[in-house]
PDB file of N, CA and C in Angstrom:
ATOM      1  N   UNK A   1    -180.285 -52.737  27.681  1.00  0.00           N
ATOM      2  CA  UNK A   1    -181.328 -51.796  27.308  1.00  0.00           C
ATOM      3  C   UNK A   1    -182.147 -51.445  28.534  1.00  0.00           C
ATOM      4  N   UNK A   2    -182.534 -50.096  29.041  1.00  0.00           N
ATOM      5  CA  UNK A   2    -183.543 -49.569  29.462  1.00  0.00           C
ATOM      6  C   UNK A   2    -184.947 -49.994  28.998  1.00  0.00           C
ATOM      7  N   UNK A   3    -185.412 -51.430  30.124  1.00  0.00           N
ATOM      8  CA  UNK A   3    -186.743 -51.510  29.521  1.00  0.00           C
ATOM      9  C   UNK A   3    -187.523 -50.271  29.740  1.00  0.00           C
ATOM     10  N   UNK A   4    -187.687 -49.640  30.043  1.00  0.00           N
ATOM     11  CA  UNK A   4    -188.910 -48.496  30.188  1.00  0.00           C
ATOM     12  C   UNK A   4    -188.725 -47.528  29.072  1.00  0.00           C
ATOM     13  N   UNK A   5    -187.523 -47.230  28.798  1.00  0.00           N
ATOM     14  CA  UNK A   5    -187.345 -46.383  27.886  1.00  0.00           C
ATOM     15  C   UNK A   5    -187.117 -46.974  26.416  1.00  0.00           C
ATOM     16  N   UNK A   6    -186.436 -48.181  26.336  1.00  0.00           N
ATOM     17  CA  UNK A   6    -186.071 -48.824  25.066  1.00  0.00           C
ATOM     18  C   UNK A   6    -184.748 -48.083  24.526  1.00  0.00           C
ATOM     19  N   UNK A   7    -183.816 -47.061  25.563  1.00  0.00           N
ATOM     20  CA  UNK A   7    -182.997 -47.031  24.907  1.00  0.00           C
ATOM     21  C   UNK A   7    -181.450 -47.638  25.410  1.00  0.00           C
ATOM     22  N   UNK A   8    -180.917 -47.888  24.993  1.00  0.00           N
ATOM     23  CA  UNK A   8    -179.007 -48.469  25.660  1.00  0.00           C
ATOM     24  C   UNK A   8    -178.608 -48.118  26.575  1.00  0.00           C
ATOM     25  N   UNK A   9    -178.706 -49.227  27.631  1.00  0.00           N
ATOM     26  CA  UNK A   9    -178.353 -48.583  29.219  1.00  0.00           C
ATOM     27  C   UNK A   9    -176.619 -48.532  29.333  1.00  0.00           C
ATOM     28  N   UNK A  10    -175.906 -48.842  28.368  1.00  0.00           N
ATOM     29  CA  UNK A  10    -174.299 -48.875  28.204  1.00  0.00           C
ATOM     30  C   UNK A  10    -173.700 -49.289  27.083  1.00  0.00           C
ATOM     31  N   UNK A  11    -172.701 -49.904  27.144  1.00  0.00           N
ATOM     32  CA  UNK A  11    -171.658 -50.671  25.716  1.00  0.00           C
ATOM     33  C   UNK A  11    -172.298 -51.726  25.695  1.00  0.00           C
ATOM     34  N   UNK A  12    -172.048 -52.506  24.602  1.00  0.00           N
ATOM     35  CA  UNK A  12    -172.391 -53.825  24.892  1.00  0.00           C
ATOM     36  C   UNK A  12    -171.192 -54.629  25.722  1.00  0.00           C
ATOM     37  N   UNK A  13    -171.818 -55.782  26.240  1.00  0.00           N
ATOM     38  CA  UNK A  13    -170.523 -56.731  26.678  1.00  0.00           C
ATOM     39  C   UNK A  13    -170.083 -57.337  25.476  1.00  0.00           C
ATOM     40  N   UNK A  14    -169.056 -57.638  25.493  1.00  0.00           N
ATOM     41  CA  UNK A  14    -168.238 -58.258  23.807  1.00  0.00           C
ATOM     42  C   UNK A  14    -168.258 -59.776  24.739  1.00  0.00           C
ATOM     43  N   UNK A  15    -167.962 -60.246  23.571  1.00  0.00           N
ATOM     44  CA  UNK A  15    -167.224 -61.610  23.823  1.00  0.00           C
ATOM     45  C   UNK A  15    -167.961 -62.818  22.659  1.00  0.00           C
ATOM     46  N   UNK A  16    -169.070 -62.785  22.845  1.00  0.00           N
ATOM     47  CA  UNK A  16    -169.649 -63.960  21.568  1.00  0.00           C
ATOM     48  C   UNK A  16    -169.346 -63.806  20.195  1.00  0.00           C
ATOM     49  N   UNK A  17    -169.261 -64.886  19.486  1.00  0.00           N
ATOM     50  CA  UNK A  17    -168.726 -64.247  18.062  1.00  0.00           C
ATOM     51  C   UNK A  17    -169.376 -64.488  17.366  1.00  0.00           C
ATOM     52  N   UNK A  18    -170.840 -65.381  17.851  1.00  0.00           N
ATOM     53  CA  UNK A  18    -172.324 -65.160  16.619  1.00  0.00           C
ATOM     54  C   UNK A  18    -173.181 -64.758  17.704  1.00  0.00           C
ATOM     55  N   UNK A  19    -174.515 -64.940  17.525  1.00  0.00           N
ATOM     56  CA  UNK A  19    -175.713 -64.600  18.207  1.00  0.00           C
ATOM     57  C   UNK A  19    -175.523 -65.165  19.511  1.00  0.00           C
ATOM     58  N   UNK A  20    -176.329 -64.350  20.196  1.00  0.00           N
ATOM     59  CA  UNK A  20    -176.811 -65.028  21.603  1.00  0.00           C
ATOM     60  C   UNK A  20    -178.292 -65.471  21.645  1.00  0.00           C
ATOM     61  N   UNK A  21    -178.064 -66.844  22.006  1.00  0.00           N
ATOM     62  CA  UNK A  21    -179.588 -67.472  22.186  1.00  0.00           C
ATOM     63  C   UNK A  21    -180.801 -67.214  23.324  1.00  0.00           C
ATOM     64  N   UNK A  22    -179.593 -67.002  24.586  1.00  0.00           N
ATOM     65  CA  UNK A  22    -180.566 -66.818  25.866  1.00  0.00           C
ATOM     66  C   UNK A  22    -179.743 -66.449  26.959  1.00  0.00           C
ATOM     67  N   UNK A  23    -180.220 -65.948  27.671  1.00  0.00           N
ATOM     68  CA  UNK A  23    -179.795 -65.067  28.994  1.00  0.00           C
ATOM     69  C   UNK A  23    -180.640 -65.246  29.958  1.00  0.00           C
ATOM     70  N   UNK A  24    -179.993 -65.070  30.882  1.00  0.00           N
ATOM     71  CA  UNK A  24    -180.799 -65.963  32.239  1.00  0.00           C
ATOM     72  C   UNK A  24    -180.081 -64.844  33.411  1.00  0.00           C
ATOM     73  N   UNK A  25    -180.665 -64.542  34.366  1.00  0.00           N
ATOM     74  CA  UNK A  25    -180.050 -63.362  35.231  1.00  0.00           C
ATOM     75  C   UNK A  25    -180.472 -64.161  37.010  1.00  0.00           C
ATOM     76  N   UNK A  26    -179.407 -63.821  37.522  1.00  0.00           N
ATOM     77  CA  UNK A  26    -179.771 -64.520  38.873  1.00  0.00           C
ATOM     78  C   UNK A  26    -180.544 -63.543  40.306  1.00  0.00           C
ATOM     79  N   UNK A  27    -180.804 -64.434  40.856  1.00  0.00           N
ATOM     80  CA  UNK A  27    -182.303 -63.691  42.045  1.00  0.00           C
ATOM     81  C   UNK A  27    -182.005 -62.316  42.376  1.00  0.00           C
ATOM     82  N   UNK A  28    -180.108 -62.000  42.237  1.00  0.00           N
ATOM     83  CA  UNK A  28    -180.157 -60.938  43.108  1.00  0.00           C
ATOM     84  C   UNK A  28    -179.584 -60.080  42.302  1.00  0.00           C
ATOM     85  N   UNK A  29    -179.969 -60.117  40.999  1.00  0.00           N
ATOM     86  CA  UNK A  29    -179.642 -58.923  39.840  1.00  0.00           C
ATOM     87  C   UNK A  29    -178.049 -58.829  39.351  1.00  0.00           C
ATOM     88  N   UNK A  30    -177.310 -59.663  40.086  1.00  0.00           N
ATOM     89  CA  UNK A  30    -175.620 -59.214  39.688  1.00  0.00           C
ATOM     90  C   UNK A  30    -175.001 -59.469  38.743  1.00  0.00           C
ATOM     91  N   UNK A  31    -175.327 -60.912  38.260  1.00  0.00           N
ATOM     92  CA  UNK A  31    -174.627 -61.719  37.103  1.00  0.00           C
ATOM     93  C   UNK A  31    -175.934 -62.086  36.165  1.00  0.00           C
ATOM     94  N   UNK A  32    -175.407 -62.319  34.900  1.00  0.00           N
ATOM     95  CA  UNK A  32    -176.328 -62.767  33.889  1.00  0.00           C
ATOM     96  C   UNK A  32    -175.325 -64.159  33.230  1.00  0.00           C
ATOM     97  N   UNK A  33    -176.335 -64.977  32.961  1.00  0.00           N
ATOM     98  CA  UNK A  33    -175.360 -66.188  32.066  1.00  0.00           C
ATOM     99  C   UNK A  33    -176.226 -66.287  30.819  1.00  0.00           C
ATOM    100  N   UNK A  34    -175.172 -66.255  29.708  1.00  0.00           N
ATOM    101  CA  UNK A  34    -175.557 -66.171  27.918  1.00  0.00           C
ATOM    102  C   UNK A  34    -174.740 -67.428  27.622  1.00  0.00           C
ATOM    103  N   UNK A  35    -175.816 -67.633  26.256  1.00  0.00           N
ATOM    104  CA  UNK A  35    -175.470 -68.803  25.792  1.00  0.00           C
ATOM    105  C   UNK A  35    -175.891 -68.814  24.223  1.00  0.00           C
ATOM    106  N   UNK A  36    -175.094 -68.822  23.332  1.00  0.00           N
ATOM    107  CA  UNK A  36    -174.503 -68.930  22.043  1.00  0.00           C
ATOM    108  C   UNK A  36    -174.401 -69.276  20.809  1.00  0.00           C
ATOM    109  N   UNK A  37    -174.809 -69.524  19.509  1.00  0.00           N
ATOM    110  CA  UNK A  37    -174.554 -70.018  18.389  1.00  0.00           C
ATOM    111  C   UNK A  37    -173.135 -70.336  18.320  1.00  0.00           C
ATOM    112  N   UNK A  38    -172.175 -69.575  19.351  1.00  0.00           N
ATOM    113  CA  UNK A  38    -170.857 -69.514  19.066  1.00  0.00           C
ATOM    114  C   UNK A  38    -170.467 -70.377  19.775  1.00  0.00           C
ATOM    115  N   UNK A  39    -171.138 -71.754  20.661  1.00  0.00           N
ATOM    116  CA  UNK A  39    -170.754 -72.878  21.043  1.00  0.00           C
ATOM    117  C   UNK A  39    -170.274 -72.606  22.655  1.00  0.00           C
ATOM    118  N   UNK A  40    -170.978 -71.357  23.307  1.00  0.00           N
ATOM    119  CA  UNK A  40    -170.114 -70.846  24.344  1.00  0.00           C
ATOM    120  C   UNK A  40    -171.388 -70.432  25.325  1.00  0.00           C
ATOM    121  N   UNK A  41    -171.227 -70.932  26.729  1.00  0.00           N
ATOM    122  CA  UNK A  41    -172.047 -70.185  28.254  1.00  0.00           C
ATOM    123  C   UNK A  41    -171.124 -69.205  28.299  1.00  0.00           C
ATOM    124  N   UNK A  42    -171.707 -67.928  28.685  1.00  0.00           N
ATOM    125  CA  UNK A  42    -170.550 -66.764  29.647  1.00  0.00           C
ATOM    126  C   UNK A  42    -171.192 -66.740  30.818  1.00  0.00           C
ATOM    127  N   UNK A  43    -170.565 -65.723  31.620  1.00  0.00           N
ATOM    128  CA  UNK A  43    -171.172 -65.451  32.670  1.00  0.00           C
ATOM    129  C   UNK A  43    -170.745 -63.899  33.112  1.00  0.00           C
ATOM    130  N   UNK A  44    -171.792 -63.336  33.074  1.00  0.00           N
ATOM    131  CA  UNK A  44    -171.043 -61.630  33.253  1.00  0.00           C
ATOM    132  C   UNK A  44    -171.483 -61.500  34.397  1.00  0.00           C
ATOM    133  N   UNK A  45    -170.640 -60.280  34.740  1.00  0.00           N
ATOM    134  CA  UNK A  45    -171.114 -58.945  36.102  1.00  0.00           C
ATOM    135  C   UNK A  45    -171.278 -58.286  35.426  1.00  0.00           C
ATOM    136  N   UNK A  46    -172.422 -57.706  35.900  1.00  0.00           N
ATOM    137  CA  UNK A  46    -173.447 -56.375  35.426  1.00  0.00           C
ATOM    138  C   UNK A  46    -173.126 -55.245  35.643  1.00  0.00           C
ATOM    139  N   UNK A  47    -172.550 -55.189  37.083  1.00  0.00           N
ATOM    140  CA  UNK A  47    -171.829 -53.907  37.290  1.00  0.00           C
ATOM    141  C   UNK A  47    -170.452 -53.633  36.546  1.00  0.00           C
ATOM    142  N   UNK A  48    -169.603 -54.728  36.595  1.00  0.00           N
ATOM    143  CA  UNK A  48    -167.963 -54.265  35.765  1.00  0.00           C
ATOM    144  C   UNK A  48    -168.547 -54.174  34.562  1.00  0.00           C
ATOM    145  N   UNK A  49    -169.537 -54.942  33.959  1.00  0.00           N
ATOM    146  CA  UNK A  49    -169.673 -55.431  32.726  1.00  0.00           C
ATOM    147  C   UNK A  49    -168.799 -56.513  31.951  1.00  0.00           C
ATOM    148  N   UNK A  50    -167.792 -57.070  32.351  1.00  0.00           N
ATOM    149  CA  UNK A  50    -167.396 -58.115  32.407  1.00  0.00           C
ATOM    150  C   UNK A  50    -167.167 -59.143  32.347  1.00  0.00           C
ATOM    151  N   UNK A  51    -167.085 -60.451  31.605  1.00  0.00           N
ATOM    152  CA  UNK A  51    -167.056 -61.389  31.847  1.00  0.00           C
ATOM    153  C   UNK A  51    -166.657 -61.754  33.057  1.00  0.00           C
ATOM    154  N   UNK A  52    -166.993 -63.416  33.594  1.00  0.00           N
ATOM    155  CA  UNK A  52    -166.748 -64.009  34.610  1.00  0.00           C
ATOM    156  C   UNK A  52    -165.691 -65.122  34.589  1.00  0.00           C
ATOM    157  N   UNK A  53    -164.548 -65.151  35.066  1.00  0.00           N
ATOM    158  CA  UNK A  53    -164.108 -66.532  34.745  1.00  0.00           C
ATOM    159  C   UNK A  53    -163.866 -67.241  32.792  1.00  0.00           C
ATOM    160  N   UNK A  54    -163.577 -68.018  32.660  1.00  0.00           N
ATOM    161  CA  UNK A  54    -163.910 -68.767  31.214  1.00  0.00           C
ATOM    162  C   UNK A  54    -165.073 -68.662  30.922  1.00  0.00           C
ATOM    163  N   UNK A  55    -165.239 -68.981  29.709  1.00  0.00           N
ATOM    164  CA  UNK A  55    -166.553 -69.603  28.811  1.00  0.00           C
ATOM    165  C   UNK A  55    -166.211 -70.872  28.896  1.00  0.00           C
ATOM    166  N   UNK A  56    -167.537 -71.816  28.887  1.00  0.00           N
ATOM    167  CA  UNK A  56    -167.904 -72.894  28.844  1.00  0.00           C
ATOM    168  C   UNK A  56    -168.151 -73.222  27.388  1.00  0.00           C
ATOM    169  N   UNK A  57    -167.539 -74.406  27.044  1.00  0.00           N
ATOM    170  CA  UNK A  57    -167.293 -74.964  25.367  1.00  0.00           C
ATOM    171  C   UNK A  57    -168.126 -75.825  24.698  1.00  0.00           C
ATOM    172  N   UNK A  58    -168.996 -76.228  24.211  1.00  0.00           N
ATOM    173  CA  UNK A  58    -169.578 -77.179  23.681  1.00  0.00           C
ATOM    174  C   UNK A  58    -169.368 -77.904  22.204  1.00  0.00           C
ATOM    175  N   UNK A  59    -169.953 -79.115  22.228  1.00  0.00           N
ATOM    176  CA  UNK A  59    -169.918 -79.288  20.471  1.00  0.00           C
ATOM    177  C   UNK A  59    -170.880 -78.609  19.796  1.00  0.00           C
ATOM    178  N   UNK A  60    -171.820 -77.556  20.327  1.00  0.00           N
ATOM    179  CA  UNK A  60    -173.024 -77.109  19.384  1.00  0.00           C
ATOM    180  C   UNK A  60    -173.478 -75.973  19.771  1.00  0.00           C
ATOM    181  N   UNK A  61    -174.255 -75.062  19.062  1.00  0.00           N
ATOM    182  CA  UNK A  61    -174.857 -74.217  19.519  1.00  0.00           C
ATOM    183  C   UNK A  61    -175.653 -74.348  20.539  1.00  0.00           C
ATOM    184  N   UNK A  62    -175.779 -73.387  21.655  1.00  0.00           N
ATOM    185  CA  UNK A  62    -176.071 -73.906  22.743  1.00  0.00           C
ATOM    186  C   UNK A  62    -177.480 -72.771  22.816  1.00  0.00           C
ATOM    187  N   UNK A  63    -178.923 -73.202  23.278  1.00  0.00           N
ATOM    188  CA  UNK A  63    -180.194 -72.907  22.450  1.00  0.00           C
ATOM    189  C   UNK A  63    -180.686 -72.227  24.056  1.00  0.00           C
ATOM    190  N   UNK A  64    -180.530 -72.579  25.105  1.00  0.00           N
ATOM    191  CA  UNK A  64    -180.675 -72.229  26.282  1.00  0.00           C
ATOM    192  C   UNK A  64    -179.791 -72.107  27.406  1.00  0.00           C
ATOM    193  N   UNK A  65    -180.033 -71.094  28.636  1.00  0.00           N
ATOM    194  CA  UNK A  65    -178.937 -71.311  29.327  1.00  0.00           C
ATOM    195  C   UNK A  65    -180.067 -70.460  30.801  1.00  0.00           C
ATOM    196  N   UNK A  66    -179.979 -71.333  32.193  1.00  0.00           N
ATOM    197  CA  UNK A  66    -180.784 -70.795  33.522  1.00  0.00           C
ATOM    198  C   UNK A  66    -179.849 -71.031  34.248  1.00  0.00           C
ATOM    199  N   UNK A  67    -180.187 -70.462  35.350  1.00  0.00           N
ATOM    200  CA  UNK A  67    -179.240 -69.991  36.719  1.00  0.00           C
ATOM    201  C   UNK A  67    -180.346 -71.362  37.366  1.00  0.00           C
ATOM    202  N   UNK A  68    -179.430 -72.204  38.469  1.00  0.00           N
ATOM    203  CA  UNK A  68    -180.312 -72.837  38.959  1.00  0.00           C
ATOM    204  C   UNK A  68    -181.226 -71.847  40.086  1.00  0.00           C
ATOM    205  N   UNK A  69    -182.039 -72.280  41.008  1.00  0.00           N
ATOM    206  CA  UNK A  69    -183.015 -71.743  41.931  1.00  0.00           C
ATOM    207  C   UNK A  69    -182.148 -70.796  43.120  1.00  0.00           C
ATOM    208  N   UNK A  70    -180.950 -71.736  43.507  1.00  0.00           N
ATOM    209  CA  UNK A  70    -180.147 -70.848  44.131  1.00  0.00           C
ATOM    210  C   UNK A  70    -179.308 -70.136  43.647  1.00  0.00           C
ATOM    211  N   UNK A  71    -179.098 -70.633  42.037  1.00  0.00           N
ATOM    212  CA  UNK A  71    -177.706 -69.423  41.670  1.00  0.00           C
ATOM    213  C   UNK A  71    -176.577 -70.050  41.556  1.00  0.00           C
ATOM    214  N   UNK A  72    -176.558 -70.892  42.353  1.00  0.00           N
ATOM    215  CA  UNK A  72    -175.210 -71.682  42.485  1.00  0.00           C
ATOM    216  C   UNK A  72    -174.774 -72.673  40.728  1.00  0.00           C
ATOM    217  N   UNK A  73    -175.822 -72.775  40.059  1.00  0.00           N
ATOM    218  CA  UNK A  73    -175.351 -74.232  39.082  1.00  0.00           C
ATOM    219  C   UNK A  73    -175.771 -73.035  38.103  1.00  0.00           C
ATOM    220  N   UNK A  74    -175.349 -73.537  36.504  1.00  0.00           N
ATOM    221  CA  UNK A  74    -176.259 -73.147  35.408  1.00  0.00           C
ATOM    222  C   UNK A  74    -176.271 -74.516  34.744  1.00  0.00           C
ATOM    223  N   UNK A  75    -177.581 -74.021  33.854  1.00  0.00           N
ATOM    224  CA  UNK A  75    -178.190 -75.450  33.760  1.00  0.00           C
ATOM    225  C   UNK A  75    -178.848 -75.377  32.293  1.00  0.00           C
TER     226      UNK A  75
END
């Protein structure tokens, strides 16, 4: 979404198959990491729109998800 405007800056990214809990975006705007009711971290590019690599699996809905300080970990 266009915060200024409030309207759809594109498609959505697909991939979760319930809600997303939280999104976390790193220092230098490229990637975002989401995290799931559907038991799943992603990790997109913003520009392809894209997923990154796998999803990360858990036993549970997963309630939060941050980029560490450098970017490098999620946490």
């Amino acid at each position: 979404w266009n915060s200024k405007t409030g309207v759809e800056a594109g498609n959505p990214m697909l991939g979760h198959e319930r809600g997303v809990t939280s999104i976390s975006i790193t220092t230098d705007g490229r990637r975002i990491a989401t995290a799931g009711y559907d038991h799943t971290v992603r990790v997109w590019d913003l520009e392809t729109r894209l997923q990154v690599g796998y999803s990360i699996n858990t036993d549970g809905a997963v309630e939060a998800v941050a980029f560490s300080p450098n970017d490098r970990y999620i946490i």
